[in-house]
Protein backbone atom coordinates (compact mmCIF):
# COMPACT_ATOMS: atom_id res chain seq x y z
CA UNK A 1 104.93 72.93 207.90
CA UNK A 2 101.28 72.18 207.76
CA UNK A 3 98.56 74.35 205.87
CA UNK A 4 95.77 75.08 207.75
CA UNK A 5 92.44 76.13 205.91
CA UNK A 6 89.27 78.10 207.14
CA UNK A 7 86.07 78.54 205.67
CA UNK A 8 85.02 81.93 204.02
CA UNK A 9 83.54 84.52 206.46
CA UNK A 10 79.28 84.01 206.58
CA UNK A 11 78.82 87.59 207.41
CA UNK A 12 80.32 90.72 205.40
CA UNK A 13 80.90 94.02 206.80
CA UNK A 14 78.07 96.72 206.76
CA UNK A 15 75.69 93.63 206.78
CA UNK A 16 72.48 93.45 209.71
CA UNK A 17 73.03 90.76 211.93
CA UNK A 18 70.90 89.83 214.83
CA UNK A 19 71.65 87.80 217.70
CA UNK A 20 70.07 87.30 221.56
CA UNK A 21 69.76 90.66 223.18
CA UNK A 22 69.27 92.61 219.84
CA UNK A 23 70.63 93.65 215.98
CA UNK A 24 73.12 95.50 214.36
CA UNK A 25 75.47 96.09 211.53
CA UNK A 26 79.24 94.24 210.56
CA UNK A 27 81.79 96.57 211.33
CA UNK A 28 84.77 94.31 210.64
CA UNK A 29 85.98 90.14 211.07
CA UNK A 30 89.09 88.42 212.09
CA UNK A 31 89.60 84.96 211.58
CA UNK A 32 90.28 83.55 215.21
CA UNK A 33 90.64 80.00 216.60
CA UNK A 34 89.12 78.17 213.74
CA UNK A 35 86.23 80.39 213.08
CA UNK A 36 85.19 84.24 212.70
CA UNK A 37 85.05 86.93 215.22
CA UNK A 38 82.53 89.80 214.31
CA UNK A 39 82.79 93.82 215.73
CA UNK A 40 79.24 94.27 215.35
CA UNK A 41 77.66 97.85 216.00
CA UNK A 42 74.39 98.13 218.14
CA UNK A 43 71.16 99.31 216.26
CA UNK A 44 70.48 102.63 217.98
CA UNK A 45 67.70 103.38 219.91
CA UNK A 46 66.33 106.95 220.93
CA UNK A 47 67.65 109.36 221.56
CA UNK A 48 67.51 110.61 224.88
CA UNK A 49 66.43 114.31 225.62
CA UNK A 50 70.40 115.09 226.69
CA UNK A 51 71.75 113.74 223.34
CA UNK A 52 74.25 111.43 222.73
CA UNK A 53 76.96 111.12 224.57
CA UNK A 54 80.63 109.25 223.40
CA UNK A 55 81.11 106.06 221.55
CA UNK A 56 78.26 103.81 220.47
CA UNK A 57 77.90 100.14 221.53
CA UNK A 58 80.21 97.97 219.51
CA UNK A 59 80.47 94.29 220.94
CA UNK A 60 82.40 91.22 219.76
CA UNK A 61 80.54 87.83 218.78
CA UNK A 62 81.25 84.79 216.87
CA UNK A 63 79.82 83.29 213.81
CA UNK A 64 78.22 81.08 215.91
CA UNK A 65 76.13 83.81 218.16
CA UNK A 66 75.01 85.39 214.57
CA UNK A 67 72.04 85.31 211.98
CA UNK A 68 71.25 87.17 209.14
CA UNK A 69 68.65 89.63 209.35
């Protein structure tokens, strides 16, 4: 049995993060192949004149694809 050991997460959840095509907040992380996956929820822009309409944009990035705000 080996141990295998992983550096602490950079980001924490409800923390802003920005990376290319825009910003948002930490959600949640997983540790995954070696390093940290982030669910990172989308700033929001305006709202249109129809309202909102389901779910709000929630995408999945590495640690890598992240900085701090």
């Amino acid at each position: 049995m080996t141990a295998t050991f992983m550096k602490l997460p950079k980001f924490r959840n409800t923390q802003w993060v920005s990376f290319i095509g825009g910003e948002g907040v930490v959600r949640s992380y997983t540790p995954e192949s070696g390093t940290w996956t982030y669910l990172i929820e989308m700033a929001l822009g305006l709202e249109p004149d129809f309202g909102r309409v389901g779910a709000e944009t929630m995408i999945l990035l590495t640690e890598s694809d992240l900085q701090t705000t």
